[in-house]
Protein backbone atom coordinates (compact mmCIF):
# COMPACT_ATOMS: atom_id res chain seq x y z
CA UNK A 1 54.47 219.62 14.29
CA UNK A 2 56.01 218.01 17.30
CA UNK A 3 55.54 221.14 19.29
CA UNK A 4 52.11 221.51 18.63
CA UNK A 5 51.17 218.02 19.64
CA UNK A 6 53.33 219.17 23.10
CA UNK A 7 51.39 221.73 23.50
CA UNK A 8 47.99 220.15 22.68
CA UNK A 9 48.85 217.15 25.57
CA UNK A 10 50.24 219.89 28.04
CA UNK A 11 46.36 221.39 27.66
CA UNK A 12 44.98 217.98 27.81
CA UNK A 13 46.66 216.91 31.36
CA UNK A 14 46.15 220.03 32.35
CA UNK A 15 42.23 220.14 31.59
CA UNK A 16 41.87 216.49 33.20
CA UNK A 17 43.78 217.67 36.44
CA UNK A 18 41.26 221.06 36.95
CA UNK A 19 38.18 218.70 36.28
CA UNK A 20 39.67 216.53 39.74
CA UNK A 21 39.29 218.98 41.88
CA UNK A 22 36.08 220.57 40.51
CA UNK A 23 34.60 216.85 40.50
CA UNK A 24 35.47 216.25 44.01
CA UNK A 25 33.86 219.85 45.07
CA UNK A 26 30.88 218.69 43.50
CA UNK A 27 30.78 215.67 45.12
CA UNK A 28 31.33 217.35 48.88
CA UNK A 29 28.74 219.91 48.06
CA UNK A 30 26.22 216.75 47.05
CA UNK A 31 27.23 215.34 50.41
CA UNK A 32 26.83 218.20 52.13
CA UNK A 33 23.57 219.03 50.62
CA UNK A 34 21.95 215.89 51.28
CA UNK A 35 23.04 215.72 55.23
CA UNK A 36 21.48 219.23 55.61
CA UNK A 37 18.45 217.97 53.89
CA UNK A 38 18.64 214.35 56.19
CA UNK A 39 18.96 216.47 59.34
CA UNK A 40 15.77 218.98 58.06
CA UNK A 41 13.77 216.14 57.70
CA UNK A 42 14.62 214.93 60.91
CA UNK A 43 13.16 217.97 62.64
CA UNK A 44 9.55 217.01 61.39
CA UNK A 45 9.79 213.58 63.55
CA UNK A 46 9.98 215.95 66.65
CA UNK A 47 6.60 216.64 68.80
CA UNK A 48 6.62 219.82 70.52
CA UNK A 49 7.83 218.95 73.66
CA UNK A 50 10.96 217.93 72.46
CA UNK A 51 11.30 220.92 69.65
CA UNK A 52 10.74 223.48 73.16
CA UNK A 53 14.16 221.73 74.07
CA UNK A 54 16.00 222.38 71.60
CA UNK A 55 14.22 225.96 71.57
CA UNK A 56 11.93 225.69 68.33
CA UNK A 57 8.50 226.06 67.06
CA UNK A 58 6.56 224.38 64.49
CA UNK A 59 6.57 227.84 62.61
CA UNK A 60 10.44 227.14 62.71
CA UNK A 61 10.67 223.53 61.42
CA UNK A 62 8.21 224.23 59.06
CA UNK A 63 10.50 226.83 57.37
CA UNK A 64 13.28 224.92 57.11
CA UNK A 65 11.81 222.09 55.87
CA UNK A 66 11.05 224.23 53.39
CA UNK A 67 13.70 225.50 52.25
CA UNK A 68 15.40 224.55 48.90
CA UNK A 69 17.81 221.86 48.85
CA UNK A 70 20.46 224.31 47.80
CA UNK A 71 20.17 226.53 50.48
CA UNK A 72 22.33 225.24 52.59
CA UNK A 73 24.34 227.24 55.66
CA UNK A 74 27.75 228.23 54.95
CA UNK A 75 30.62 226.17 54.23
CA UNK A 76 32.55 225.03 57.02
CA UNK A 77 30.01 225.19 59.59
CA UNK A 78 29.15 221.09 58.71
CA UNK A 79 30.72 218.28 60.90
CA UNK A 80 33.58 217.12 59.09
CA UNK A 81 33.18 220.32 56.81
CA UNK A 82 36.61 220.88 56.21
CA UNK A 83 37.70 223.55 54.41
């Protein structure tokens, strides 16, 4: 019996030290999902002038304010992204 209990807690500490990681990836993706969506929203705050500087139209902003909060660009291209 005492080997089964091992064995049980081995798969126990093992199953809380996976969930870490996984919880922390969540968390960065969260992060990451809501500073995309801050800077979108930023974009709409812009008048024309200033969106021909930075080379976009209202077509443009009005696209990617509308995308979904999950579509986000890849990893790693974030500041502070680090992967």
């Amino acid at each position: 019996m005492t080997t089964l209990n091992t064995v049980n807690s081995s798969y126990a500490d093992n199953r809380e030290v996976s969930a870490k990681p996984r919880a922390r990836q969540l968390l960065r993706f969260i992060a990451e999902a809501l500073y995309v969506r801050r800077q979108r929203m930023a974009l709409l705050s812009l008048d024309a002038r200033m969106l021909a500087d930075i080379g976009l139209s209202q077509a443009d902003v009005h696209r990617e304010t509308h995308r979904s909060l999950l579509d986000l660009p890849m990893s790693g291209q974030l500041p502070g992204s680090r992967r």
